[in-house]
N, C-alpha and C. Protein backbone atom coordinates (compact mmCIF):
# COMPACT_ATOMS: atom_id res chain seq x y z
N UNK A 1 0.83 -1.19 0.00
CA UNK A 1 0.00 0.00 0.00
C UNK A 1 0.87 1.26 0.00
N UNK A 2 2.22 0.86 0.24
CA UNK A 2 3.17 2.11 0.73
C UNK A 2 3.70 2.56 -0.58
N UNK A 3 3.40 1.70 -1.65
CA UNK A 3 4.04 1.60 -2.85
C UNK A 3 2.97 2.54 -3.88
N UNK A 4 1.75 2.30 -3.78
CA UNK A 4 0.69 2.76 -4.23
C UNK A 4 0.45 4.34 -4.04
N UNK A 5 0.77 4.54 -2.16
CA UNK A 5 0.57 6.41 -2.31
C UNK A 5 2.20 6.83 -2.53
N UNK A 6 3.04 6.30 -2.92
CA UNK A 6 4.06 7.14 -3.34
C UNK A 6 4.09 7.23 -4.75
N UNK A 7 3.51 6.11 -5.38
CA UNK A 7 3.49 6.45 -6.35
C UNK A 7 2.38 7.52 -7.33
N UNK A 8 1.14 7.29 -6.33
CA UNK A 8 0.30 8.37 -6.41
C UNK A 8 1.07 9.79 -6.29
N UNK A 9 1.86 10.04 -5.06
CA UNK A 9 2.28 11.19 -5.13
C UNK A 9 3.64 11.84 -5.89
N UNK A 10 3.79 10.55 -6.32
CA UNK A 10 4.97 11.17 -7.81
C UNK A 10 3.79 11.74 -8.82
N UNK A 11 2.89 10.69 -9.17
CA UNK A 11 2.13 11.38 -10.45
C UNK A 11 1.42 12.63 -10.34
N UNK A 12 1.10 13.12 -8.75
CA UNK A 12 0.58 14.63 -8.36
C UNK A 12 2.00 15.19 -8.80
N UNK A 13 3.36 15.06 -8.57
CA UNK A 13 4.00 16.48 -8.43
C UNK A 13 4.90 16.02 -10.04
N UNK A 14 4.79 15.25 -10.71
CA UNK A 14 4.68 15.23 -12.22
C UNK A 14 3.64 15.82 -12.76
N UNK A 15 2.02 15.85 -12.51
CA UNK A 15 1.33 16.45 -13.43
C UNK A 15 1.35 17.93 -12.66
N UNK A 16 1.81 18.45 -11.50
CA UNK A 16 1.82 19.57 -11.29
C UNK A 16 3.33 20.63 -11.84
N UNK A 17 4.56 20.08 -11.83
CA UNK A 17 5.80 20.60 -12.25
C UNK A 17 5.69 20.11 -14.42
N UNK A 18 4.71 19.28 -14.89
CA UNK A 18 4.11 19.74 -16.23
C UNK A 18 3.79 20.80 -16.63
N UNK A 19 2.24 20.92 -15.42
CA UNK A 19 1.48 22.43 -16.00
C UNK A 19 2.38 22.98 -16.06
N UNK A 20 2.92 23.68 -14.68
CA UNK A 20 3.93 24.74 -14.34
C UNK A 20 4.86 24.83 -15.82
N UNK A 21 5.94 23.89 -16.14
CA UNK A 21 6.73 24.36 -17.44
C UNK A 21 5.65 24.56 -18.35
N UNK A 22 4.94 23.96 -19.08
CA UNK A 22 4.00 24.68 -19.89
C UNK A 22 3.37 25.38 -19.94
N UNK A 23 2.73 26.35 -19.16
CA UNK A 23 2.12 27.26 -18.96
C UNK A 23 3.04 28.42 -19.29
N UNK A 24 4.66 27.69 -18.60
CA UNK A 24 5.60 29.02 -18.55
C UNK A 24 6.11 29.15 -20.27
N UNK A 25 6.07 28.17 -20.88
CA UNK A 25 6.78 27.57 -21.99
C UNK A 25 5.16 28.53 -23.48
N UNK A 26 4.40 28.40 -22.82
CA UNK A 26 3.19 29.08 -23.64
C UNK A 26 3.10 30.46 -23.43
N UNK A 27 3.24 31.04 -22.04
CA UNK A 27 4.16 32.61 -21.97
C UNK A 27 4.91 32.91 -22.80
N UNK A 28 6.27 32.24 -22.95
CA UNK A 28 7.09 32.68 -23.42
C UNK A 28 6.80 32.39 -24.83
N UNK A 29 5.80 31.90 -25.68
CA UNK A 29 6.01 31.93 -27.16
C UNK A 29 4.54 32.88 -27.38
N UNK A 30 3.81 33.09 -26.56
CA UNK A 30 2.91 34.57 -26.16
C UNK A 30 3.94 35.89 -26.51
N UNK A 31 4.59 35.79 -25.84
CA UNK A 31 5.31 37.30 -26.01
C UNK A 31 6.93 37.25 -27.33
N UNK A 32 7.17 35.86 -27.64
CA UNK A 32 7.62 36.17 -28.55
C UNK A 32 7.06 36.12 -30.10
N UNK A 33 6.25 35.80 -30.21
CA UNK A 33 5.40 35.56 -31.68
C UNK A 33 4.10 36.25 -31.29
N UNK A 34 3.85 37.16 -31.60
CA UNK A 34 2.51 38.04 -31.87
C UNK A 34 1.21 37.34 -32.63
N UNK A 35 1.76 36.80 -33.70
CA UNK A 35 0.75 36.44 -34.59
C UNK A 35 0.00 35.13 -33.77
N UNK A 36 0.85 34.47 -33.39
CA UNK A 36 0.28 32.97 -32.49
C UNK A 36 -0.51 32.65 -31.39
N UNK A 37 -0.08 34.16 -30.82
CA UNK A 37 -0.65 34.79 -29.26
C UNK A 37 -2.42 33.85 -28.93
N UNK A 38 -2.78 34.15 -30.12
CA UNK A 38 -3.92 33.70 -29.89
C UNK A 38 -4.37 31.89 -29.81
N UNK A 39 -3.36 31.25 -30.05
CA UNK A 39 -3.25 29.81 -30.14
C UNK A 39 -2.35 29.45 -29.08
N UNK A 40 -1.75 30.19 -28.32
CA UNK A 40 -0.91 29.79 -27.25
C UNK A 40 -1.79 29.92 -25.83
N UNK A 41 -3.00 31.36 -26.10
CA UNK A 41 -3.96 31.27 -24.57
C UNK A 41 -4.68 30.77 -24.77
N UNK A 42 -4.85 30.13 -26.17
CA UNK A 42 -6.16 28.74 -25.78
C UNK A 42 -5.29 27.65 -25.52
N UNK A 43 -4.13 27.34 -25.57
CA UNK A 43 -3.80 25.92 -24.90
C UNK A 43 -3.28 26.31 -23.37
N UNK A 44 -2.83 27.67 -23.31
CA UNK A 44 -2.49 27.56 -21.90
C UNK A 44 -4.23 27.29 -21.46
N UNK A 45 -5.12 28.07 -21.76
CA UNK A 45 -5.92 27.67 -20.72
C UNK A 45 -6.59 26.10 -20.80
N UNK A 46 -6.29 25.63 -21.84
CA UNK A 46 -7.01 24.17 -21.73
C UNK A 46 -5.82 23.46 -20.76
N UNK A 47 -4.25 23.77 -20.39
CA UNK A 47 -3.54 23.18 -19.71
C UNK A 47 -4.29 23.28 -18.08
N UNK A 48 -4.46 24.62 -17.67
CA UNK A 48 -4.83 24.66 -16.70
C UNK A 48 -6.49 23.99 -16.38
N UNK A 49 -7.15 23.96 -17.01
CA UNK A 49 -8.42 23.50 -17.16
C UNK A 49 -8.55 21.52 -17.00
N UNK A 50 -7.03 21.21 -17.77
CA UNK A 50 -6.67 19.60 -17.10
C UNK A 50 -6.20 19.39 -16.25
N UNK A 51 -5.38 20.55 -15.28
CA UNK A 51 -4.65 20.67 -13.73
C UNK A 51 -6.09 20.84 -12.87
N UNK A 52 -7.05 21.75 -13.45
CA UNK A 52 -7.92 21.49 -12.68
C UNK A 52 -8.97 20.23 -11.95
N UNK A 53 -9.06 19.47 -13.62
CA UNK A 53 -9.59 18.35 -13.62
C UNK A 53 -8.66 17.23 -13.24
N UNK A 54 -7.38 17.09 -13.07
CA UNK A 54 -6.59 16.16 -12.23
C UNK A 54 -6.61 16.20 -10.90
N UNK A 55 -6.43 17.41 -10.52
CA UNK A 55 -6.35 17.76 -9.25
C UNK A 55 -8.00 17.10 -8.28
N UNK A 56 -8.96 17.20 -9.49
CA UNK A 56 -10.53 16.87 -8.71
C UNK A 56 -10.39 15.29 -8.69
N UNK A 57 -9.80 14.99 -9.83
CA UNK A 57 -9.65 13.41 -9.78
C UNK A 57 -8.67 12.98 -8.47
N UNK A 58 -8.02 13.03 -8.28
CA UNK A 58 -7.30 12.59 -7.02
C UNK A 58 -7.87 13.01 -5.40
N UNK A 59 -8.85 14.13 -5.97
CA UNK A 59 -9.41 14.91 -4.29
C UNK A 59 -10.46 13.85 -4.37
N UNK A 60 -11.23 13.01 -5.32
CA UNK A 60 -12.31 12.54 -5.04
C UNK A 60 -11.97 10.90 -4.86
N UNK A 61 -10.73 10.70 -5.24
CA UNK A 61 -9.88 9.30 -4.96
C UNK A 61 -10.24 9.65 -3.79
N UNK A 62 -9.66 10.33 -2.66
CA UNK A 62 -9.01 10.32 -1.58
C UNK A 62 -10.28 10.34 -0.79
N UNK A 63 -11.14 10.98 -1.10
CA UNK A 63 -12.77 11.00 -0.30
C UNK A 63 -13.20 9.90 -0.41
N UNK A 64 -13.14 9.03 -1.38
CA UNK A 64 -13.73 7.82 -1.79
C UNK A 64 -12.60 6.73 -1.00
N UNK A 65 -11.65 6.62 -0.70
CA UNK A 65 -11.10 5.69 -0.43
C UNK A 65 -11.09 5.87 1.59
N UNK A 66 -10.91 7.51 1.77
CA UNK A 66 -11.14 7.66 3.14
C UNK A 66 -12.85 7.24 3.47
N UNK A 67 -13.83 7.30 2.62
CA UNK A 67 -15.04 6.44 3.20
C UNK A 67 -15.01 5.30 3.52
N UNK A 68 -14.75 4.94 2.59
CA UNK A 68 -14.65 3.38 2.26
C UNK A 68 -13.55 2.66 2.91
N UNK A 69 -12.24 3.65 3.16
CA UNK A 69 -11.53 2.48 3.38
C UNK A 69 -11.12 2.43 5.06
């Protein structure tokens, strides 16, 4: 079981140090290409929009397994 939440908590601070470079990585081609600007804040925000939805997936693991388990 000890194997299971560590490895759970590698895949939290992998999909969280992801967003983070990409978000930063979609900044930075925001302010260097003008013309693209507009194709870089629709994926930053769909990045953050799957940090959001990961983040609910693991909060509702943890409710579900603290009921139950």
């Amino acid at each position: 079981m000890d194997l299971l939440k560590e490895m759970a908590n590698a895949f939290i601070i992998l999909i969280r140090v992801g967003v983070v470079l990409r978000v930063i990585f979609c900044f930075i081609k925001i302010g260097s290409n003008g013309q693209e600007s507009e194709v870089y804040k629709k994926k930053a925000r769909n990045i953050v929009v799957f940090y959001i939805i990961a983040e609910s997936v693991w909060e509702i693991k943890d409710i579900v397994v603290g009921y139950y388990g």
